[in-house]
C-alpha atoms as a PDB file:
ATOM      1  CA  UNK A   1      30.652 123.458  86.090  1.00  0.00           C
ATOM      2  CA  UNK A   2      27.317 125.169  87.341  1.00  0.00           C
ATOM      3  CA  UNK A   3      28.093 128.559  86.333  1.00  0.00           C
ATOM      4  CA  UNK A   4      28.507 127.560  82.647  1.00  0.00           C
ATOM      5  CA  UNK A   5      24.150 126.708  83.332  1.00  0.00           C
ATOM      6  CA  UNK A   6      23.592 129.892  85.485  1.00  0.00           C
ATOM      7  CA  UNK A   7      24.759 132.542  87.073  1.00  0.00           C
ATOM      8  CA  UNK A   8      22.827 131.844  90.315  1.00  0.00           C
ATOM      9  CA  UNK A   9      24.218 129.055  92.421  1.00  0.00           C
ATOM     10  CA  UNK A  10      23.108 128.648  95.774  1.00  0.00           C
ATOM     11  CA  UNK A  11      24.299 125.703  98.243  1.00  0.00           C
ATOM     12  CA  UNK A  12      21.274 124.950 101.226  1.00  0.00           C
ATOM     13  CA  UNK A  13      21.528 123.256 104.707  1.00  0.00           C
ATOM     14  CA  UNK A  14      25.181 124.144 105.841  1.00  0.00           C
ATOM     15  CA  UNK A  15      26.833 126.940 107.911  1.00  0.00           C
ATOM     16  CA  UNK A  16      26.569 130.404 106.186  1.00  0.00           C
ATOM     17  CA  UNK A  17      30.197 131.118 107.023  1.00  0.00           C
ATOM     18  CA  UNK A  18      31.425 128.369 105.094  1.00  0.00           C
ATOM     19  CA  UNK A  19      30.409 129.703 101.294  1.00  0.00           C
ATOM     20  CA  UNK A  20      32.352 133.218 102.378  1.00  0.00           C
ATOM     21  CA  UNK A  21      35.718 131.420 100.334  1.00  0.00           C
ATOM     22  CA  UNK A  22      34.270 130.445  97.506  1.00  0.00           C
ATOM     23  CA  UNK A  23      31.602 133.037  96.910  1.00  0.00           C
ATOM     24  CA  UNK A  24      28.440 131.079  96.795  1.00  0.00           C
ATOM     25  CA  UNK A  25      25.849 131.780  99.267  1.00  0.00           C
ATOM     26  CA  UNK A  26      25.024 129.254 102.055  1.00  0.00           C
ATOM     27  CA  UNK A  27      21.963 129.074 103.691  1.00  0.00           C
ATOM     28  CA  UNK A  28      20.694 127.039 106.578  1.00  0.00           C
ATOM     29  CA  UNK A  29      17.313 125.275 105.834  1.00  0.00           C
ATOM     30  CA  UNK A  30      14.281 127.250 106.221  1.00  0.00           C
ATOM     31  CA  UNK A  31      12.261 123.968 107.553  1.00  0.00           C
ATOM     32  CA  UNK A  32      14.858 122.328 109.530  1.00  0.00           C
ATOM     33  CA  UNK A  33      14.626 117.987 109.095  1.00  0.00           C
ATOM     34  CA  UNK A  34      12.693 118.137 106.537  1.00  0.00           C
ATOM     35  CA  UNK A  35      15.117 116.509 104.469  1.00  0.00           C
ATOM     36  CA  UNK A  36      15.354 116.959 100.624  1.00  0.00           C
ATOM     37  CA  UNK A  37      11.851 119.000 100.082  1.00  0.00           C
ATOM     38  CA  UNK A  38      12.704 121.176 102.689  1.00  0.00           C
ATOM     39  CA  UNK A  39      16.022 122.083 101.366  1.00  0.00           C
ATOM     40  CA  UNK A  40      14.158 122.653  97.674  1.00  0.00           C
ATOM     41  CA  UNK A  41      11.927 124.623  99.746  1.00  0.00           C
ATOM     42  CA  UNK A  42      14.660 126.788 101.199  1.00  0.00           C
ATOM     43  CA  UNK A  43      16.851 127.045  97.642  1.00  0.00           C
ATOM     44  CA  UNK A  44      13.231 128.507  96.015  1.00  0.00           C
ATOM     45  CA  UNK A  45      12.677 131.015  98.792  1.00  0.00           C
ATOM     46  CA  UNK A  46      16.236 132.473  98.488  1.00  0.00           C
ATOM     47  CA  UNK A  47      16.607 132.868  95.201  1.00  0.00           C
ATOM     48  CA  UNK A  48      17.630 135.683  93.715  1.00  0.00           C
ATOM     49  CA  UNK A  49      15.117 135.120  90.632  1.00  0.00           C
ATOM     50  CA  UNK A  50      11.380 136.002  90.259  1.00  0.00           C
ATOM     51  CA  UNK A  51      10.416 132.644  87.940  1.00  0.00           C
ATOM     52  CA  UNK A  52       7.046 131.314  90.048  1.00  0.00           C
ATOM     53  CA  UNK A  53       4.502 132.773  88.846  1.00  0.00           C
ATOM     54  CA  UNK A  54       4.687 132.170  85.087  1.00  0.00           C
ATOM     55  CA  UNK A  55       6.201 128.407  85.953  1.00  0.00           C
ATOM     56  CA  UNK A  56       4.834 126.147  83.572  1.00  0.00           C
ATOM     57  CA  UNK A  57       5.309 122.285  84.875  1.00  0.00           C
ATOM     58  CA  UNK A  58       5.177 119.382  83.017  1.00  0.00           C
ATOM     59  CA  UNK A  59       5.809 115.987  83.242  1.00  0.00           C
ATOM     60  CA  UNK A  60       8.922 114.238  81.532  1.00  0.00           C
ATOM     61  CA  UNK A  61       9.502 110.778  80.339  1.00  0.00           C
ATOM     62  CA  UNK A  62      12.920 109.554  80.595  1.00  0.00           C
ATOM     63  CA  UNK A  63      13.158 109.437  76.938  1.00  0.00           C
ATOM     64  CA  UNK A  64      12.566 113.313  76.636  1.00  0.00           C
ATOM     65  CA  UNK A  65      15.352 113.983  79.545  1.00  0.00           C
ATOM     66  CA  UNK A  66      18.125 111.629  77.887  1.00  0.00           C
ATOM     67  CA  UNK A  67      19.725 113.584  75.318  1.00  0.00           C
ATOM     68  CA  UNK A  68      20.573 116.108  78.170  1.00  0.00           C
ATOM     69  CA  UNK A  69      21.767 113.630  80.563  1.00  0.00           C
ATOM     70  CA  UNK A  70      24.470 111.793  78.726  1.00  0.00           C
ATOM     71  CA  UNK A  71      26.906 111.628  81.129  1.00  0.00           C
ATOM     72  CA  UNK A  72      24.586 110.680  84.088  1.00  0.00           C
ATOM     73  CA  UNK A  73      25.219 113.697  86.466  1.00  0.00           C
ATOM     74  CA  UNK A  74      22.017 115.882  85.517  1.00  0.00           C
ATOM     75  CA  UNK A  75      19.679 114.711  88.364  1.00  0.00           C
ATOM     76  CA  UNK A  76      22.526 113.841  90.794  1.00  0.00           C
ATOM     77  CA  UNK A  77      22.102 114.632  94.333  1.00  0.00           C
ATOM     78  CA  UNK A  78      24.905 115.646  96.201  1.00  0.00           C
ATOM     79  CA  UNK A  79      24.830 116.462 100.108  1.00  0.00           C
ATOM     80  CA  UNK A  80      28.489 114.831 101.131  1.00  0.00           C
ATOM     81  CA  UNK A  81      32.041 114.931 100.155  1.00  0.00           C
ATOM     82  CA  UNK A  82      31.462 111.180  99.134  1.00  0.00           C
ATOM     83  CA  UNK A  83      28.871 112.635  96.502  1.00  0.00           C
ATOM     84  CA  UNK A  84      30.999 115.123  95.320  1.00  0.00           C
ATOM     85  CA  UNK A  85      33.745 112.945  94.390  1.00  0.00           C
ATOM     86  CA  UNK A  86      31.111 110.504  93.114  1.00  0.00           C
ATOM     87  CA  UNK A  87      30.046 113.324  90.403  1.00  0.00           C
ATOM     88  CA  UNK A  88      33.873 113.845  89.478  1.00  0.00           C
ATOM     89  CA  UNK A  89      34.686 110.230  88.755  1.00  0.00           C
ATOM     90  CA  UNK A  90      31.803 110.366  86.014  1.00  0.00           C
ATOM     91  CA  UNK A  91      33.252 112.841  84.349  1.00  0.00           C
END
């Protein structure tokens, strides 16, 4: 399902060896227990992409994000195997 967003996928926090099968890169967090931020942390480092700089940041309303979250899944977290199958049963 990502790849039809972007080419570059990239999972953070788990054991390097364990993305070998499916061909994503895995990488261990860069700021270890630092929960969620530190993982974002770690995903920006390591990606492949150059998109900092010219980042332009606003702030949404949930009105503005709706029409591309229709099926509840954009903002999802998902960190366990519970999550995972959480995200296929609302689809």
């Amino acid at each position: 399902m990502l790849r039809s967003i972007t080419p570059h996928i990239l999972i953070v926090g788990g054991d390097p060896s364990n993305g070998q099968a499916s061909g994503v890169p895995v990488v261990a967090d860069r700021v270890a227990g630092a929960g969620a931020l530190g993982g974002l942390y770690t995903a920006l480092v390591e990606a492949p992409t150059e998109a900092l700089d010219d980042l332009e940041v606003r702030h949404l309303e949930p009105d503005e994000v709706a029409p591309f979250n229709r099926d509840g899944r954009l903002l999802l977290n998902v960190n366990t195997p519970e999550d995972y199958q959480r995200v296929l049963t609302l689809g």
